[in-house]
PDB file of N, CA and C in Angstrom:
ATOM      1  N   UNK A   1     161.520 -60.009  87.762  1.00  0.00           N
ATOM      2  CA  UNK A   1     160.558 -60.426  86.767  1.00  0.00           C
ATOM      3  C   UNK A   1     161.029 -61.772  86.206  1.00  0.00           C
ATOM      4  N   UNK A   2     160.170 -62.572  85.911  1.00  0.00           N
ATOM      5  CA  UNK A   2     160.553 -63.867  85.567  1.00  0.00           C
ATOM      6  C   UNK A   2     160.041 -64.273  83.788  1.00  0.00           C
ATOM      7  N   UNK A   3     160.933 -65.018  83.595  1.00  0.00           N
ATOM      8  CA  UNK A   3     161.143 -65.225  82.066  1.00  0.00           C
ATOM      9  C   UNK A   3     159.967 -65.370  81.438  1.00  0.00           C
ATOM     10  N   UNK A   4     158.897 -65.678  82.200  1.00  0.00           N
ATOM     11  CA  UNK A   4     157.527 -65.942  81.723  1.00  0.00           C
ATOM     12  C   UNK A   4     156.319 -64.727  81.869  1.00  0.00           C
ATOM     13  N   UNK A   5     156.791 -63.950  83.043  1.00  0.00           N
ATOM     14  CA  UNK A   5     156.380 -62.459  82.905  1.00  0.00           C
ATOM     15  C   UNK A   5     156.923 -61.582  82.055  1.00  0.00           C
ATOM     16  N   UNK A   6     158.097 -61.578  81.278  1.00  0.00           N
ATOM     17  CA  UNK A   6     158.302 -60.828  80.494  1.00  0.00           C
ATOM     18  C   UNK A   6     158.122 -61.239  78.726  1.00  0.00           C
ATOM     19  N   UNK A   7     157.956 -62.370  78.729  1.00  0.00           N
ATOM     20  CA  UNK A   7     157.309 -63.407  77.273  1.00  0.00           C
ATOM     21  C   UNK A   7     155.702 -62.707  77.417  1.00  0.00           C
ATOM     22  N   UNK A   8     155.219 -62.494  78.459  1.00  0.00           N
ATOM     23  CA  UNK A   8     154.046 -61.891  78.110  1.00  0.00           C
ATOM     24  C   UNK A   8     153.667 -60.539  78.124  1.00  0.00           C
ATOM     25  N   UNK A   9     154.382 -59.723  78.819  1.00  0.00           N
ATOM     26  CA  UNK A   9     154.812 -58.287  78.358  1.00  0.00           C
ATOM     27  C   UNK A   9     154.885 -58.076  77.019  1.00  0.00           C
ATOM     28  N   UNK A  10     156.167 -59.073  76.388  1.00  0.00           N
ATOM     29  CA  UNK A  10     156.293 -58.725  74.703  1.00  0.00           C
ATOM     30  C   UNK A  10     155.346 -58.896  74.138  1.00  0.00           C
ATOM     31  N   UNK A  11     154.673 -60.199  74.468  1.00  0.00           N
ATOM     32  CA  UNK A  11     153.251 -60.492  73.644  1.00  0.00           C
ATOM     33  C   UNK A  11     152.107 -59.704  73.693  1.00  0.00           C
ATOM     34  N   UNK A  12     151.843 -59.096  74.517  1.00  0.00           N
ATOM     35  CA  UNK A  12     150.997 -57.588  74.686  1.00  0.00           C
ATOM     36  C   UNK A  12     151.199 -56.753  73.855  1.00  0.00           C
ATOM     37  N   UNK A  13     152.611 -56.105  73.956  1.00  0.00           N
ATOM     38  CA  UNK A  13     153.584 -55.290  73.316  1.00  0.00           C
ATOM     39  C   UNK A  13     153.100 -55.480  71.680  1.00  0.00           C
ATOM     40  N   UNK A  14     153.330 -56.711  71.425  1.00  0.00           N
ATOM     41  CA  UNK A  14     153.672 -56.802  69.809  1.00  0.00           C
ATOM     42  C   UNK A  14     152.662 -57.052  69.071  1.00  0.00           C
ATOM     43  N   UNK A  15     151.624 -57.272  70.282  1.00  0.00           N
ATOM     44  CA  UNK A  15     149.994 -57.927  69.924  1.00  0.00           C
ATOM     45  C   UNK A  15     149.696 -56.318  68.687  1.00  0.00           C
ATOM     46  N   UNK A  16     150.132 -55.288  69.172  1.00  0.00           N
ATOM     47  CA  UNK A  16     149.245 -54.149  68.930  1.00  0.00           C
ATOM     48  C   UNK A  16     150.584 -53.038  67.591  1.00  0.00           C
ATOM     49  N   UNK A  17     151.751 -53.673  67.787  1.00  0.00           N
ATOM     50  CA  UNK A  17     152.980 -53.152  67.117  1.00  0.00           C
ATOM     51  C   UNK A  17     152.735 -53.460  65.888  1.00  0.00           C
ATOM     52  N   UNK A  18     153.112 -52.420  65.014  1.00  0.00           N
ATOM     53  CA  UNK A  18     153.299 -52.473  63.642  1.00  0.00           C
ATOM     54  C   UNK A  18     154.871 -52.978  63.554  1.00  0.00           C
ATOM     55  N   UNK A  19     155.081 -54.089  62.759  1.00  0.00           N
ATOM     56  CA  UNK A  19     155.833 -54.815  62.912  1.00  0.00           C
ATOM     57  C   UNK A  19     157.074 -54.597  61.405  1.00  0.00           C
ATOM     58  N   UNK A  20     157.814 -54.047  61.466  1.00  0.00           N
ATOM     59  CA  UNK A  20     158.538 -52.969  59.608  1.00  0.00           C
ATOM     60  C   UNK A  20     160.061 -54.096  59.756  1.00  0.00           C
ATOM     61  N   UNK A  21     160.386 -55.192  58.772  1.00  0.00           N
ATOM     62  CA  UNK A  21     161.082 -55.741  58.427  1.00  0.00           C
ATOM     63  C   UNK A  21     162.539 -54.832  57.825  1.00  0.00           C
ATOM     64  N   UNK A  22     163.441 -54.593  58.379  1.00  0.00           N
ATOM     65  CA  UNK A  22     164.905 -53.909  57.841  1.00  0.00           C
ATOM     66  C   UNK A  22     165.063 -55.039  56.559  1.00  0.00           C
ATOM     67  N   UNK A  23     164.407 -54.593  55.460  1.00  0.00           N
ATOM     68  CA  UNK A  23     164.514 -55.491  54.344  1.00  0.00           C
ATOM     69  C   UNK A  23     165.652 -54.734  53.386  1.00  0.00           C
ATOM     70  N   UNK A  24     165.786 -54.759  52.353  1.00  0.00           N
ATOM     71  CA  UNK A  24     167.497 -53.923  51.639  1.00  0.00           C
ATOM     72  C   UNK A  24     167.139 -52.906  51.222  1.00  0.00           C
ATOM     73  N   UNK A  25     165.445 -52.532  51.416  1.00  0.00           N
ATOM     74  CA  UNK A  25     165.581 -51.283  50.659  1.00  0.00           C
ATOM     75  C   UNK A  25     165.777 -49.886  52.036  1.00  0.00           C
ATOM     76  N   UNK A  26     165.019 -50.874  53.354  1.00  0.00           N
ATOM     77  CA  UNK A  26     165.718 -49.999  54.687  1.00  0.00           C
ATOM     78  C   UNK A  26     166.942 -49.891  54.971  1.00  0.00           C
ATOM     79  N   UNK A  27     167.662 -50.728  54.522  1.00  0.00           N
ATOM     80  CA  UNK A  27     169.311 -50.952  54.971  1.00  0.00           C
ATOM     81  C   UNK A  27     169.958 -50.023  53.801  1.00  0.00           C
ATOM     82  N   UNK A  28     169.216 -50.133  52.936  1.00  0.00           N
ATOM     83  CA  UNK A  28     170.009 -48.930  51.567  1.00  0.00           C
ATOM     84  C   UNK A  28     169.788 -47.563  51.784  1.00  0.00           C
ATOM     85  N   UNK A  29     168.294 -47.241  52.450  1.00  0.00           N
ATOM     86  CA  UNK A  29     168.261 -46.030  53.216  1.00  0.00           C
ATOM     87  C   UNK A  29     169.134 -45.670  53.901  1.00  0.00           C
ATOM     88  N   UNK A  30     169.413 -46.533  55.010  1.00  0.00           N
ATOM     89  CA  UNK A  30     169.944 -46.368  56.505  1.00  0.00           C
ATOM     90  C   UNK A  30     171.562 -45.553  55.852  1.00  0.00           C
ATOM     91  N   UNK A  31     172.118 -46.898  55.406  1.00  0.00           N
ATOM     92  CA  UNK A  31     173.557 -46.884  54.775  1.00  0.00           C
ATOM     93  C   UNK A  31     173.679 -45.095  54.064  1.00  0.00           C
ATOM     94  N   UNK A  32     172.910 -44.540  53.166  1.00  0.00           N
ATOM     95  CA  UNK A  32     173.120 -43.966  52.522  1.00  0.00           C
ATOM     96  C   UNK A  32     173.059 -42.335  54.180  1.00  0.00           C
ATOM     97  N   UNK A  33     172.031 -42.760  54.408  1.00  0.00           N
ATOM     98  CA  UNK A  33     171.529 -41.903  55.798  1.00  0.00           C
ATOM     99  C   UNK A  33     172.612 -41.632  56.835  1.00  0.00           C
ATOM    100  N   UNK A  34     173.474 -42.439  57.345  1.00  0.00           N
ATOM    101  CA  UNK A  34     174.603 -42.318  57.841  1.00  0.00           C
ATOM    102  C   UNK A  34     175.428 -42.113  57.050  1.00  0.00           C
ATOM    103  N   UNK A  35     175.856 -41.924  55.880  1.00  0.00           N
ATOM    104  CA  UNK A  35     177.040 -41.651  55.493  1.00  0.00           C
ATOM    105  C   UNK A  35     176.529 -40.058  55.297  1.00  0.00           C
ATOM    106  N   UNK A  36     175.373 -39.434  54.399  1.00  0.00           N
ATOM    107  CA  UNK A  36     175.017 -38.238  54.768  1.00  0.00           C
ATOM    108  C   UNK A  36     175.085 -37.617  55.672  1.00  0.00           C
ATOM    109  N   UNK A  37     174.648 -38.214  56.887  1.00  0.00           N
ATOM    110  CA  UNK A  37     174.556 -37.471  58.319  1.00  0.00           C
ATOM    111  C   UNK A  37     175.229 -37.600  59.485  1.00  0.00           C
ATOM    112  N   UNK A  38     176.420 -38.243  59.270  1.00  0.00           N
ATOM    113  CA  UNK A  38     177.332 -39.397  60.111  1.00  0.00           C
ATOM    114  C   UNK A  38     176.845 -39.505  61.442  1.00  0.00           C
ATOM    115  N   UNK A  39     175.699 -40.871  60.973  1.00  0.00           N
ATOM    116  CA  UNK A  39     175.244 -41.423  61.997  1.00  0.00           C
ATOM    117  C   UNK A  39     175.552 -42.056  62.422  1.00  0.00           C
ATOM    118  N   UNK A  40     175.531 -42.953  63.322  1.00  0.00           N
ATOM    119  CA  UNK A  40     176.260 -44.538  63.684  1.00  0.00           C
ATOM    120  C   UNK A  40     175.168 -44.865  62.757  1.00  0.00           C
ATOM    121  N   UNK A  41     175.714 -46.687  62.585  1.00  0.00           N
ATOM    122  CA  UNK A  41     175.219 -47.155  61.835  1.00  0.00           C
ATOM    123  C   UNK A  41     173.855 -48.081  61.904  1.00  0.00           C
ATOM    124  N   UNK A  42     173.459 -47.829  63.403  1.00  0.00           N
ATOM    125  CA  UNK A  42     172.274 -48.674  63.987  1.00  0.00           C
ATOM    126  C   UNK A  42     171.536 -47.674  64.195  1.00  0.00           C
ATOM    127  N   UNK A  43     171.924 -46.488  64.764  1.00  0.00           N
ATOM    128  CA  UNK A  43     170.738 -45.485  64.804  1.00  0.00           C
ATOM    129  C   UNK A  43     170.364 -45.145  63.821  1.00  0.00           C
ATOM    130  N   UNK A  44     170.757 -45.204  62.504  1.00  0.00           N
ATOM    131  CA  UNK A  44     170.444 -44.885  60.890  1.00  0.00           C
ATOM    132  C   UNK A  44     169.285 -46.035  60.042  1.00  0.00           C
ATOM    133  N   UNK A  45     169.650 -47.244  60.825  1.00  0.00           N
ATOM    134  CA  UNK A  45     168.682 -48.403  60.582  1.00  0.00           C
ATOM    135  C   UNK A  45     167.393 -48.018  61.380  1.00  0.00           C
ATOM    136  N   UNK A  46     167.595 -47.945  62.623  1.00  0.00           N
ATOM    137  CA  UNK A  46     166.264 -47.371  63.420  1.00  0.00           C
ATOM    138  C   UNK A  46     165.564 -46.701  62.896  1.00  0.00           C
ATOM    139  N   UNK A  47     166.133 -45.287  62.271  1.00  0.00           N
ATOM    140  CA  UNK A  47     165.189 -43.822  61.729  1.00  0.00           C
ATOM    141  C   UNK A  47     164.943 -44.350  60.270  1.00  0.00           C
ATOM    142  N   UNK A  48     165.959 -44.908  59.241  1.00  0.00           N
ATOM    143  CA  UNK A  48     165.170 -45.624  58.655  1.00  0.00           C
ATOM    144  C   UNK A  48     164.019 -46.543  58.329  1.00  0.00           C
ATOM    145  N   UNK A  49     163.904 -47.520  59.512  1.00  0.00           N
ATOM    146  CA  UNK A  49     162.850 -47.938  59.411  1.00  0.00           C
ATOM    147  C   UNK A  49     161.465 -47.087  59.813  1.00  0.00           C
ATOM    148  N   UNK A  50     161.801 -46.069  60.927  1.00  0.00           N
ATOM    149  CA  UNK A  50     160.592 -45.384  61.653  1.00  0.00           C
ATOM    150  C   UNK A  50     160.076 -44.995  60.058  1.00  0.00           C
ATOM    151  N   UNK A  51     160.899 -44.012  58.653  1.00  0.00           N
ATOM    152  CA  UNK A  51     160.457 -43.689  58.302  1.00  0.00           C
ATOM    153  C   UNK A  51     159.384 -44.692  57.114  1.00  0.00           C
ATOM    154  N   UNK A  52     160.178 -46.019  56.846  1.00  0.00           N
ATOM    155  CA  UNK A  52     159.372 -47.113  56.181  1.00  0.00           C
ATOM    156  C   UNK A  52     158.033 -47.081  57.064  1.00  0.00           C
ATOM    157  N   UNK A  53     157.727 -46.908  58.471  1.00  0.00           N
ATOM    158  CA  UNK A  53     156.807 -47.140  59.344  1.00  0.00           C
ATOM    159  C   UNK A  53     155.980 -45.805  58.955  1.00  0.00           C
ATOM    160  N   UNK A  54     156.484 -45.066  58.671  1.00  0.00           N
ATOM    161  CA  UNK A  54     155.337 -43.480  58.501  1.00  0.00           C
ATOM    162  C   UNK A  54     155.282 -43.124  59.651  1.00  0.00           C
ATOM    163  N   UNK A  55     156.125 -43.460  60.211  1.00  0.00           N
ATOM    164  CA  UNK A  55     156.361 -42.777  62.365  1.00  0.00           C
ATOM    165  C   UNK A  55     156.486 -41.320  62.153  1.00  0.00           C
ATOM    166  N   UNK A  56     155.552 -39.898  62.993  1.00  0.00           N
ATOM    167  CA  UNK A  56     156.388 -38.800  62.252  1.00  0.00           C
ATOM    168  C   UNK A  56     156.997 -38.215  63.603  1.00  0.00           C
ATOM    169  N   UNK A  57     157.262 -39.525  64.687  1.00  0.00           N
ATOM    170  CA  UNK A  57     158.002 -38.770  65.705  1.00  0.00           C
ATOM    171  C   UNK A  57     159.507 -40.134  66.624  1.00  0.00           C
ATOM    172  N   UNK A  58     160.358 -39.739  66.391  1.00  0.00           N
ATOM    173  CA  UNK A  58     160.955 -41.298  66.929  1.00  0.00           C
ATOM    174  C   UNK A  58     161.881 -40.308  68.449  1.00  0.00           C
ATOM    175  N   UNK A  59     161.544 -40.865  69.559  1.00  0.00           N
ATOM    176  CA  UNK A  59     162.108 -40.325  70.836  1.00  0.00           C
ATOM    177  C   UNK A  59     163.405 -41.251  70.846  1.00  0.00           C
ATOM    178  N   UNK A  60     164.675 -40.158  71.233  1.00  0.00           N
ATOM    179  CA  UNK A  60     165.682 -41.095  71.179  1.00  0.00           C
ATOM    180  C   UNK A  60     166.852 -39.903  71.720  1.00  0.00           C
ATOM    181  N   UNK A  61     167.726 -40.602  72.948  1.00  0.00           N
ATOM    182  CA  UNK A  61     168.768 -39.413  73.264  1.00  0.00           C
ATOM    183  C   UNK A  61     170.025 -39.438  72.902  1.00  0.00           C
ATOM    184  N   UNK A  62     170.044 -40.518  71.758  1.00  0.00           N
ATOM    185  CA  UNK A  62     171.209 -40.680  70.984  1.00  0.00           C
ATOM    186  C   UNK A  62     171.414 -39.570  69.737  1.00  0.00           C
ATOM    187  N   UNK A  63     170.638 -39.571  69.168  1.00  0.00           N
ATOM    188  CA  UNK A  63     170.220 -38.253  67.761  1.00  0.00           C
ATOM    189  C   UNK A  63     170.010 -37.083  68.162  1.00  0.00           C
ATOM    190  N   UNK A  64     170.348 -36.464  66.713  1.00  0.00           N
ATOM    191  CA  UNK A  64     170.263 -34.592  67.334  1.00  0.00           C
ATOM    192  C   UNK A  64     168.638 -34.706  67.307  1.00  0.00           C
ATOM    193  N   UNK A  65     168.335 -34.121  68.638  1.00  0.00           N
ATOM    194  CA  UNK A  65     167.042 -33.138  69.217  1.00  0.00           C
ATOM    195  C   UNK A  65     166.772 -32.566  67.797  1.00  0.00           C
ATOM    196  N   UNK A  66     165.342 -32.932  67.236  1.00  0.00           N
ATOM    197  CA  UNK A  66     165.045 -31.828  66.045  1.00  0.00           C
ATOM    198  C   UNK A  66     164.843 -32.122  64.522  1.00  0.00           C
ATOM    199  N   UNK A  67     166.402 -33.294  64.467  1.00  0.00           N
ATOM    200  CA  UNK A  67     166.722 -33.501  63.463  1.00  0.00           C
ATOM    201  C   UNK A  67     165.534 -33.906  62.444  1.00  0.00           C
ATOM    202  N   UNK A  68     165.308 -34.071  61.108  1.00  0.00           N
ATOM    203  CA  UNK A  68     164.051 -34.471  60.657  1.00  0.00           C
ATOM    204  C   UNK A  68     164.435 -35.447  59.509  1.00  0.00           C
ATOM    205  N   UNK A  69     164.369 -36.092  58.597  1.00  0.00           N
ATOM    206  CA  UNK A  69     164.631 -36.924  57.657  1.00  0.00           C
ATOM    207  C   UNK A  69     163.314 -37.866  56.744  1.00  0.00           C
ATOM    208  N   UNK A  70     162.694 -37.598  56.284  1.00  0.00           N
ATOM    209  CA  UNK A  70     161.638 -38.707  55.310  1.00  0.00           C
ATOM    210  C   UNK A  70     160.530 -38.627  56.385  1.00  0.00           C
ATOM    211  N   UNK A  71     160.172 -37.185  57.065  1.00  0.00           N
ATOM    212  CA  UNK A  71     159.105 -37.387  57.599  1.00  0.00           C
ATOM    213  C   UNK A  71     158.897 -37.109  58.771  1.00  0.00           C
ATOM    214  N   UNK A  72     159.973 -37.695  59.759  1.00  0.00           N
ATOM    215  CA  UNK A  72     160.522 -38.498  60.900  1.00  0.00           C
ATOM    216  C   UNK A  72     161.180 -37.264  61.503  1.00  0.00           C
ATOM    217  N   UNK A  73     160.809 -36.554  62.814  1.00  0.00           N
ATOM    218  CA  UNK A  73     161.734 -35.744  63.442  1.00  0.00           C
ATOM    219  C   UNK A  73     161.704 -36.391  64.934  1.00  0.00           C
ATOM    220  N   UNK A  74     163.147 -36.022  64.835  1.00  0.00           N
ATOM    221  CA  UNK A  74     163.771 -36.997  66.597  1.00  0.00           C
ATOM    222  C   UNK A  74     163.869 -36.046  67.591  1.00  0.00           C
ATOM    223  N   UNK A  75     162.736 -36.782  68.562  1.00  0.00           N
ATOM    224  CA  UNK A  75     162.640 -35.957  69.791  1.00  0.00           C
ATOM    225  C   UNK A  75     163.400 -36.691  71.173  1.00  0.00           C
ATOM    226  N   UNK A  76     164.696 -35.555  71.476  1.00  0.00           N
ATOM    227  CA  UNK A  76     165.149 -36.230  72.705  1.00  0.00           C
ATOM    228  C   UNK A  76     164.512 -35.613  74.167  1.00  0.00           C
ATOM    229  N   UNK A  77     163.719 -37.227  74.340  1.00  0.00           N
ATOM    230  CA  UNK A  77     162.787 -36.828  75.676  1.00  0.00           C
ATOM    231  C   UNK A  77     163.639 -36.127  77.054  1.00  0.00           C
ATOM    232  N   UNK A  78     164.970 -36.037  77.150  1.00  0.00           N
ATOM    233  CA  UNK A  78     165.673 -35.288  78.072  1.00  0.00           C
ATOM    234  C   UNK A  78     166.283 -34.236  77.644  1.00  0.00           C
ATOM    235  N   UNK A  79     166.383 -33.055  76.080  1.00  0.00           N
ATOM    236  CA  UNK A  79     166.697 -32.013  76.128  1.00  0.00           C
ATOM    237  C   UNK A  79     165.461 -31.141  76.888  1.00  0.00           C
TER     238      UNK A  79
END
């Protein structure tokens, strides 16, 4: 795939994406979210934001299968 086929992939992609800024009040989530749930500290930003997004499903095979938080329950598409 070439650098110009995939610039327009994203632009498709993002044409239609709700677009949720990790602004301090997601990062104060996140922070507080991993230290509760000892998450790493990027997957805690992620589910944080899903939940700023009102996402009520985030697929991911890093997180516990199930888990739920502000809404948001994580489904791992390979359990």
């Amino acid at each position: 795939m070439t650098s110009v086929e995939a610039s327009e992939i994203v632009d498709d992609y993002a044409f239609d994406a709700v677009v949720v800024p990790t602004d301090e009040t997601v990062l104060a989530a996140a922070f507080g979210l991993a230290a509760a749930h000892n998450l790493q500290t990027y997957d805690a930003i992620i589910l944080a934001t899903a939940a700023q997004a009102e996402c009520e499903v985030l697929y991911s095979e890093d997180m516990q299968h199930g888990f739920e938080w502000n809404g948001v329950t994580i489904i791992n598409p390979f359990a």
